[in-house]
Protein backbone atom coordinates (compact mmCIF):
# COMPACT_ATOMS: atom_id res chain seq x y z
CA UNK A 1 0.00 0.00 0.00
CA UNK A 2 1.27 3.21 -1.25
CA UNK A 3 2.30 5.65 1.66
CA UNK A 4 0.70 9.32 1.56
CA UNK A 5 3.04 12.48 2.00
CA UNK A 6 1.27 15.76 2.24
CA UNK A 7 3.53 18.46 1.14
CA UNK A 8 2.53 22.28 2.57
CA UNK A 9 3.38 25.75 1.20
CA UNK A 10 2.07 28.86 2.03
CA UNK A 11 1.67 30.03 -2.01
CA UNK A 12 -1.55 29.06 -3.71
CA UNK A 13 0.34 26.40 -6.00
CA UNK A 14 0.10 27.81 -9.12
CA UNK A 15 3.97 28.95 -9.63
CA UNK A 16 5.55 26.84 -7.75
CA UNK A 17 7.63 24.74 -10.41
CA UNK A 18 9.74 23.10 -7.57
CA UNK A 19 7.54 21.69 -5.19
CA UNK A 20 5.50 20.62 -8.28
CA UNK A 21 8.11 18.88 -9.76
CA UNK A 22 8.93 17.02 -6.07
CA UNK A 23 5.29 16.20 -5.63
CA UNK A 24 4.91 14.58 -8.92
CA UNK A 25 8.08 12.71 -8.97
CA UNK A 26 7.03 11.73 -5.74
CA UNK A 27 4.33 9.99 -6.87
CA UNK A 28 6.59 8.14 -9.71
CA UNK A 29 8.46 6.68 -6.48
CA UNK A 30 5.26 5.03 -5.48
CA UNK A 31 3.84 7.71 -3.12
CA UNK A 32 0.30 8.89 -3.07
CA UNK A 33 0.53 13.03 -2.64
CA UNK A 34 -1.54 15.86 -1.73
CA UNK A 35 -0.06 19.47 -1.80
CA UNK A 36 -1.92 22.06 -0.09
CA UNK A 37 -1.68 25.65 0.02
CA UNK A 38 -3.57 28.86 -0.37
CA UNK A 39 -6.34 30.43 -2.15
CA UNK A 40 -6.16 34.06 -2.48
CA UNK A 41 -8.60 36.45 -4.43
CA UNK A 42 -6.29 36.98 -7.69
CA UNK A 43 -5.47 32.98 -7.93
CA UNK A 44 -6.17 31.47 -11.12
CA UNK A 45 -8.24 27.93 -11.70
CA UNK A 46 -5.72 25.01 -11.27
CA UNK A 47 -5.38 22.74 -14.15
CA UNK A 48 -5.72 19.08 -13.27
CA UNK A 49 -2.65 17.78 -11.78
CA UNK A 50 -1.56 13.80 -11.24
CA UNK A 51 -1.85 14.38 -7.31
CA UNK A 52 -4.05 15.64 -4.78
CA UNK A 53 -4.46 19.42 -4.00
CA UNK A 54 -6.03 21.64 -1.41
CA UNK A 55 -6.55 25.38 -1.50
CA UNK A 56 -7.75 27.32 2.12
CA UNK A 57 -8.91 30.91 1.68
CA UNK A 58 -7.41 32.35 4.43
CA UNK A 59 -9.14 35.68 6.06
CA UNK A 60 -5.89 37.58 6.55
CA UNK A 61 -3.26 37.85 3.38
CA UNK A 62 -0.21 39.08 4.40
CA UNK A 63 1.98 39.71 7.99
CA UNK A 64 1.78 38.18 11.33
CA UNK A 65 -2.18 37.46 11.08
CA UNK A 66 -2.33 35.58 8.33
CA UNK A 67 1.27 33.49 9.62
CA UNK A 68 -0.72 32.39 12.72
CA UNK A 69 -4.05 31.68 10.78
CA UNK A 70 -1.84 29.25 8.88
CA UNK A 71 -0.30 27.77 11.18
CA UNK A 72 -3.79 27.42 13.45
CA UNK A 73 -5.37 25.95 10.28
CA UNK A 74 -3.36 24.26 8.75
CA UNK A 75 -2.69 22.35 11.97
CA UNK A 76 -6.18 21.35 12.63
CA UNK A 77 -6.77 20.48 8.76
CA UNK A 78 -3.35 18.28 8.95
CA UNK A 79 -4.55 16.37 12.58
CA UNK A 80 -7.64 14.66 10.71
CA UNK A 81 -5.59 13.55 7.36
CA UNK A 82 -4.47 10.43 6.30
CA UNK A 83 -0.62 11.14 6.22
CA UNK A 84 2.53 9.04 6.95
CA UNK A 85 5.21 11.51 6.25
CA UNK A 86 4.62 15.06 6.70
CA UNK A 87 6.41 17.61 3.91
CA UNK A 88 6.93 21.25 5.12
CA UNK A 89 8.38 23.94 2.48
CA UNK A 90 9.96 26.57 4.21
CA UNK A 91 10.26 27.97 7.62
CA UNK A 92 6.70 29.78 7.36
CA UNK A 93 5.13 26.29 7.12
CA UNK A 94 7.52 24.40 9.76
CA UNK A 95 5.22 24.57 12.35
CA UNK A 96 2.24 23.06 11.89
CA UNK A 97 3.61 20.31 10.14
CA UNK A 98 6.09 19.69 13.30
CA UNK A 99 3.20 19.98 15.62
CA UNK A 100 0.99 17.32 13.99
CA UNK A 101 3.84 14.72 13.20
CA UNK A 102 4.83 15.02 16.38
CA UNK A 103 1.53 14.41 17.98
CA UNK A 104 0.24 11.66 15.24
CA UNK A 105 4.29 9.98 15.54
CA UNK A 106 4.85 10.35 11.57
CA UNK A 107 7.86 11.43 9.84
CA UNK A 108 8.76 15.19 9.30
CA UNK A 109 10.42 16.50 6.40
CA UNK A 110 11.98 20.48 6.14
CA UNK A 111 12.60 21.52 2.64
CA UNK A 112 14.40 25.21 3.18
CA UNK A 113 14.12 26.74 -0.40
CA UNK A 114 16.59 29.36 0.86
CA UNK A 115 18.51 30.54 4.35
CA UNK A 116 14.84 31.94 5.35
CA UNK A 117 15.75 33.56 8.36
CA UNK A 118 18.39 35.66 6.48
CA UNK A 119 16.07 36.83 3.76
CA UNK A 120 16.65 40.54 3.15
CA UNK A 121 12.52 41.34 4.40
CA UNK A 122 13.55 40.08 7.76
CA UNK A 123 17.07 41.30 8.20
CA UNK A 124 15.47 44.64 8.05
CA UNK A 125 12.83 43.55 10.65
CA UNK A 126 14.46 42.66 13.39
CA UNK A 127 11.82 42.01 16.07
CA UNK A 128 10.08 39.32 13.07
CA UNK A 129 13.24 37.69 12.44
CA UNK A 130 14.14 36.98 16.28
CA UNK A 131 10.59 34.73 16.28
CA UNK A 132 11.50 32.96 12.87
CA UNK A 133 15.04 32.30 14.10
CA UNK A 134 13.75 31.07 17.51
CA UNK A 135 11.44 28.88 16.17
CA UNK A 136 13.81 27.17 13.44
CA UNK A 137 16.37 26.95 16.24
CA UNK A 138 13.81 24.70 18.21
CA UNK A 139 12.42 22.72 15.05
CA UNK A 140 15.33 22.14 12.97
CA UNK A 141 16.88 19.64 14.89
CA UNK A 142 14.43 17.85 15.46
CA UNK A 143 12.95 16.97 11.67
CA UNK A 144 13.26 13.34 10.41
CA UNK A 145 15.12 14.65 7.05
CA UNK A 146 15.96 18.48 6.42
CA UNK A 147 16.56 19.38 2.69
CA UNK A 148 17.63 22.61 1.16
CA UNK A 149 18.93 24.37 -2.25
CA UNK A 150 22.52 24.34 -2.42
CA UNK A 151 25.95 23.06 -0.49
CA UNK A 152 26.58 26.31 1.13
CA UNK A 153 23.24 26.71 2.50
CA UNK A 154 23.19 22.94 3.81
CA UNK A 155 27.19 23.56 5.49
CA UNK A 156 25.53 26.60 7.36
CA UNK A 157 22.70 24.30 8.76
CA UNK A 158 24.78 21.39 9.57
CA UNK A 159 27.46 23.38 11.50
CA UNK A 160 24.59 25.13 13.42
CA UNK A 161 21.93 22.43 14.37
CA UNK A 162 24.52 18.65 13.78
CA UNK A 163 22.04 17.26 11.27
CA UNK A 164 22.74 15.75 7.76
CA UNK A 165 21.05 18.11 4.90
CA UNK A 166 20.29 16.58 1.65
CA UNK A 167 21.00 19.19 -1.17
CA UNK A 168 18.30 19.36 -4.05
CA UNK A 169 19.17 21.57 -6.03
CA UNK A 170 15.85 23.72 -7.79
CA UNK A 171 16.78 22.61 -11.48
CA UNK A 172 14.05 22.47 -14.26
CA UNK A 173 12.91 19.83 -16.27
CA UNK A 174 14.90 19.53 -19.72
CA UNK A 175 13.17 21.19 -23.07
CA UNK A 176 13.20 18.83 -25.73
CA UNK A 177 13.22 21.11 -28.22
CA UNK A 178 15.85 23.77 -27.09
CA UNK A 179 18.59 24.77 -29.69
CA UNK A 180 21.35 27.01 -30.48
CA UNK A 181 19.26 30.23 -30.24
CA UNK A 182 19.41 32.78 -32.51
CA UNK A 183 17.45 35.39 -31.66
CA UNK A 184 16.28 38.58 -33.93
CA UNK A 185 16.48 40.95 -31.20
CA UNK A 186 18.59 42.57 -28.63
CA UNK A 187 16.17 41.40 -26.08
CA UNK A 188 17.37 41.08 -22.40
CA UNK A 189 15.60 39.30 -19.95
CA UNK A 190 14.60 38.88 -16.22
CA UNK A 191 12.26 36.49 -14.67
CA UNK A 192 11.35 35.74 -11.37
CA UNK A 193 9.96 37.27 -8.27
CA UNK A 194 9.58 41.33 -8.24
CA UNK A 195 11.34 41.84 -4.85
CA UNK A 196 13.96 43.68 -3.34
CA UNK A 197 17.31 42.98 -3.83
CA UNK A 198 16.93 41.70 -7.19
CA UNK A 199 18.83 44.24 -9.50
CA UNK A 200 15.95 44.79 -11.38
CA UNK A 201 16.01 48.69 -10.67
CA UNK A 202 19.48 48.77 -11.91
CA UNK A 203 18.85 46.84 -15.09
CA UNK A 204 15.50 49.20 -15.41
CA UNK A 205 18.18 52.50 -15.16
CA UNK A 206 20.74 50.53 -17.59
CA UNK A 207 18.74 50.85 -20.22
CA UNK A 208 19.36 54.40 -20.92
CA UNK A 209 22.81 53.55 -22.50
CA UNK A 210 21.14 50.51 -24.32
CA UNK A 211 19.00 52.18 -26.79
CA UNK A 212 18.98 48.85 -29.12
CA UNK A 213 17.76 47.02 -26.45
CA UNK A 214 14.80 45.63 -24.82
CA UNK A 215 14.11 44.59 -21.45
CA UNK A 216 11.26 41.90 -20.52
CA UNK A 217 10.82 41.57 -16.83
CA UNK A 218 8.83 38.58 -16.31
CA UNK A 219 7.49 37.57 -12.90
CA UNK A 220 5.12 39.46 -9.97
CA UNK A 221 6.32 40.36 -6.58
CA UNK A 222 5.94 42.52 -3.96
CA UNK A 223 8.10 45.50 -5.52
CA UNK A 224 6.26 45.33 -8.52
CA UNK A 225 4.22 48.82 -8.20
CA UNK A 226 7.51 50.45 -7.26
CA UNK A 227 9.80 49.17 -10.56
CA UNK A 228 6.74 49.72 -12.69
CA UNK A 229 6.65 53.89 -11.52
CA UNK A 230 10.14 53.64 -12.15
CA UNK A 231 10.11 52.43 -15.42
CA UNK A 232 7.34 54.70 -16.11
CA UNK A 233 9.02 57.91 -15.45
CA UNK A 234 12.38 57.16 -17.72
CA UNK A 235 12.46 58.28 -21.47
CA UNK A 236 12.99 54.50 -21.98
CA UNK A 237 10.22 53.16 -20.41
CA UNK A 238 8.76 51.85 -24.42
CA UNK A 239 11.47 49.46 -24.34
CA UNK A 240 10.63 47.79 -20.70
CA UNK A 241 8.37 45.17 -20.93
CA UNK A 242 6.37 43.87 -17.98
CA UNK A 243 5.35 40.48 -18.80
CA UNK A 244 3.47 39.47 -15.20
CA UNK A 245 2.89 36.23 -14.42
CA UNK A 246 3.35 33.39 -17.25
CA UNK A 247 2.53 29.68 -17.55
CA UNK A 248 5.68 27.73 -17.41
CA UNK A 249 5.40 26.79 -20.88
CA UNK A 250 4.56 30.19 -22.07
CA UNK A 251 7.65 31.26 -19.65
CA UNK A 252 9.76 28.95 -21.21
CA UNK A 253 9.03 30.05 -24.84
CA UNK A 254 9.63 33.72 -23.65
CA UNK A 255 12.76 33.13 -22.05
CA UNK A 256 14.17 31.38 -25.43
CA UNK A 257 13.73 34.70 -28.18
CA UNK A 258 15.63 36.48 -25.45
CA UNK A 259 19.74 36.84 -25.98
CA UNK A 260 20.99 36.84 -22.63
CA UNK A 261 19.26 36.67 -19.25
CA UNK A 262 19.98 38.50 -15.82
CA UNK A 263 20.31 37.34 -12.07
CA UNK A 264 21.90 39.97 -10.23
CA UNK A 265 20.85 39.92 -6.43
CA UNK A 266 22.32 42.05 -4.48
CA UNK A 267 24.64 40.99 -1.25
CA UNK A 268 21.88 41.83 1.24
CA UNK A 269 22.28 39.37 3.50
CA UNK A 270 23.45 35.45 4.54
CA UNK A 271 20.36 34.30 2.06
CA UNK A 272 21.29 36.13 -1.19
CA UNK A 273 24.98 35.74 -0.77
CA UNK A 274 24.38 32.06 -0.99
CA UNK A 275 21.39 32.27 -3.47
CA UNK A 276 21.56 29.64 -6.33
CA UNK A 277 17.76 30.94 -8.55
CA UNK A 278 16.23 28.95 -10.46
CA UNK A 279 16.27 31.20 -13.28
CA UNK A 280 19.83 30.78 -13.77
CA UNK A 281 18.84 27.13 -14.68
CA UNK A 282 16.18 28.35 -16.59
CA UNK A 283 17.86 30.31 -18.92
CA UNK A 284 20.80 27.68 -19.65
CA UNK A 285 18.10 25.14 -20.09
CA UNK A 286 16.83 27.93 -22.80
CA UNK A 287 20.40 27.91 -24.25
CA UNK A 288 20.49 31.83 -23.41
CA UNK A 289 23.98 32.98 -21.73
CA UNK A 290 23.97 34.67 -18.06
CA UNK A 291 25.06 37.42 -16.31
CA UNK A 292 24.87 36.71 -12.69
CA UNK A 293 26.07 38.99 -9.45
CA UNK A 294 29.15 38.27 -7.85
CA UNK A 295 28.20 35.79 -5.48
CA UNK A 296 29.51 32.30 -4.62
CA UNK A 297 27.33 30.40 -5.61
CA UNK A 298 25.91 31.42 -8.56
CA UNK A 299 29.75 32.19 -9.84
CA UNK A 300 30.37 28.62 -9.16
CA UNK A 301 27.80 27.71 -11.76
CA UNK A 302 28.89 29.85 -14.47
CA UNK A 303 32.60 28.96 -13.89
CA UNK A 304 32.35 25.27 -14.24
CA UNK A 305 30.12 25.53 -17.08
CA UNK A 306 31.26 28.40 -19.32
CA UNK A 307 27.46 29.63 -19.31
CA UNK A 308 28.37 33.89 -19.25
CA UNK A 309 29.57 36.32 -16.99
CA UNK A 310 29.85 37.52 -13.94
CA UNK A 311 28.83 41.34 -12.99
CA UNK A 312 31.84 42.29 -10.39
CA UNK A 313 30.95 44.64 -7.28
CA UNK A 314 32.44 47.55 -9.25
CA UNK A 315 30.36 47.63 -12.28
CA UNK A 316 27.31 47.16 -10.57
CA UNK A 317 26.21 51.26 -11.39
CA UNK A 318 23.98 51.61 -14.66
CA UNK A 319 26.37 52.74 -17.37
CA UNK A 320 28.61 49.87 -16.19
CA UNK A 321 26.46 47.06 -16.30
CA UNK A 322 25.00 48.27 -19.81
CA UNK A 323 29.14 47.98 -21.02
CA UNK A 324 28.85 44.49 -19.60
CA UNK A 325 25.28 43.32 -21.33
CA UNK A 326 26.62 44.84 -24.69
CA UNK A 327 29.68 43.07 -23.96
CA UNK A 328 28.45 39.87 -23.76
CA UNK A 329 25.44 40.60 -26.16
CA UNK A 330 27.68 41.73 -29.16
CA UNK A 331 30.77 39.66 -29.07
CA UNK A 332 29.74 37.07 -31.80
CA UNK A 333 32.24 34.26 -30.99
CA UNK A 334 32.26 34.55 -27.42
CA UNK A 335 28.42 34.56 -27.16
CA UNK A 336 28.60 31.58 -29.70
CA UNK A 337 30.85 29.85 -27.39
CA UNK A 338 28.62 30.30 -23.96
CA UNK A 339 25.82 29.15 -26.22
CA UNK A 340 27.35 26.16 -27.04
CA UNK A 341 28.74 25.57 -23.49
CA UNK A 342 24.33 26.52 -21.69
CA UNK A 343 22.91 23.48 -24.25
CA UNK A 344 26.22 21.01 -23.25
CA UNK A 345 25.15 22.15 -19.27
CA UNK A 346 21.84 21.40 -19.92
CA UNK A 347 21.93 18.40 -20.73
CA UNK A 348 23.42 17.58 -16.91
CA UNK A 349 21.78 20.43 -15.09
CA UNK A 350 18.01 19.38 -14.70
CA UNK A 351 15.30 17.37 -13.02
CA UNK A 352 16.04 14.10 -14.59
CA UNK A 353 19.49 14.43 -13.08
CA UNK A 354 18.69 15.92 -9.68
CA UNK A 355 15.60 13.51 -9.36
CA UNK A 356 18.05 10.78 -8.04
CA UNK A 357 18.85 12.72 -4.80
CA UNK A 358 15.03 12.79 -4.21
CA UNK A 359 14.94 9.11 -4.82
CA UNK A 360 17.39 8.39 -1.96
CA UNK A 361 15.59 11.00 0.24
CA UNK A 362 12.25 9.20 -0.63
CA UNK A 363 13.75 5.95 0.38
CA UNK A 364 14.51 6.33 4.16
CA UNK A 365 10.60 7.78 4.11
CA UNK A 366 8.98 3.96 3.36
């Protein structure tokens, strides 16, 4: 008999490419899953998915209400479900997944997604962060299997709470279809979440010395009123594209016509230094060549691979970086060259690959 794994997340499912892609190779190991998460006013119909899912509309959207309707909730909704292993995504859904395994005696699974407690919103809230950190401090240790993004991340949480982290790393699932681009355009792109920290209002003032160029910013976030003024008030602002929120597929086929794509967080903090995106993936597995912020991480990536460049400290001021993107943009055998060397990479870095370190996590869970 097939054992059931619920799998939490405080999102309301609809973007969430990595947990979908654990939940449904989850199920190809022989589990039966159910992911559950939120509804909120502006979420779109699911389309049918191979597992279970559960939506709660939640009275309070964002800040500490809505954290302890969640966990309340949640809790009470988890008590009464069939379950053997319980599957918590991030710190903001640690709780009531600890309280209820603990209480029903099933297994308890921590996927961190980044170093939450060092995100850049709660570094500049102190008084918030000092309850997140004491509660991972008392629930960390104590999970059946803790999971996270990358090896720097998992080193940090070894050497502070002496538990093994398995590293699974947020890599896409390979396109088919993806070859040698060659696109028409000077087209630039950024996709992902609108939120600080993300260099996107320094590639939105770049584009002044790129007058050739367009900019597609693809993604929603909590910034996104903000970037839009800004883009709205330069004499640029016809070649900045805000594409919103896109399908995968539909993000997939965008990110392909563009020539290069951007990930340039900014140092702000434990989390970001050690940030590995997923977009970064996402544009090699496009066959698009990177520029990514100096960080270790993401450098490590486009050093072993050959996929771009990397945006040093001093360059990061407008003028500079728009040197850089033209740089890489208009160099025709170099660009060749990291084209060649994203399609080789993607053929190692995706889901079929990184699937096997979810099989041996799934295997101490039967």
């Amino acid at each position: 008999m097939s054992k059931r794994i619920i799998i939490s997340v405080t999102n309301d499912l609809g973007n969430d490419q990595r947990v979908h892609r654990v939940a449904t190779s989850l199920m190809d190991l022989g589990f039966e899953v159910c992911l559950i998460g939120r509804k909120r006013k502006a979420s779109k119909r699911l389309a049918k998915r191979a597992y279970t899912t559960k939506r709660i509309s939640f009275l309070f959207e964002t800040g500490k209400l809505f954290y302890l309707e969640y966990a309340f909730r949640v809790f009470w909704w988890l008590l009464f479900q069939k379950v053997d292993v319980f599957w918590a995504n991030d710190m903001d859904t640690l709780l009531p997944n600890f309280l209820a395994a603990k209480l029903r005696g099933k297994k308890l699974v921590y996927d961190s997604h980044e170093y939450w407690t060092e995100v850049p919103e709660l570094i500049q809230r102190p008084k918030s962060r000092s309850i997140w950190l004491w509660l991972e401090q008392k629930l960390f240790p104590k999970v059946d299997q803790a999971i996270t993004v990358n090896k720097s991340i998992a080193d940090i949480y070894q050497e502070k709470y002496k538990i093994p982290v398995a590293i699974l790393r947020n890599l896409p699932v390979s396109l088919e279809s993806v070859s040698n681009p060659a696109p028409n355009e000077n087209v630039i792109i950024y996709q992902g979440a609108l939120n600080m920290g993300r260099g996107i209002d320094l590639m939105i003032d770049a584009m002044e010395f790129l007058p050739e160029y367009k900019l597609w910013i693809a993604g929603y976030g909590s910034i996104e009123s903000e970037l839009r003024a800004q883009a709205n008030k330069t004499e640029w602002k016809a070649r900045i594209q805000f594409k919103g929120f896109l399908e995968p597929q539909k993000l997939k086929a965008l990110t392909s016509k563009a020539k290069i794509g951007l990930s340039l967080e900014e140092d702000m903090g434990a989390s970001y230094h050690f940030a590995l995106p997923n977009k970064l993936f996402d544009y090699i597995q496009a066959g698009i060549p990177v520029l990514v912020s100096d960080l270790p991480e993401m450098k490590a990536i486009v050093s072993e691979y050959g996929v771009g460049e990397i945006l040093e400290n001093k360059d990061r001021t407008a003028e500079a970086l728009a040197h850089r993107i033209r740089k890489l943009c208009e160099e025709a055998e170099q660009y060749e060259q990291y084209s060649t060397s994203c399609l080789a990479a993607a053929k190692v870095l995706n889901w079929e690959q990184e699937k096997d370190v979810l099989k041996k996590i799934s295997e101490k869970l039967h």
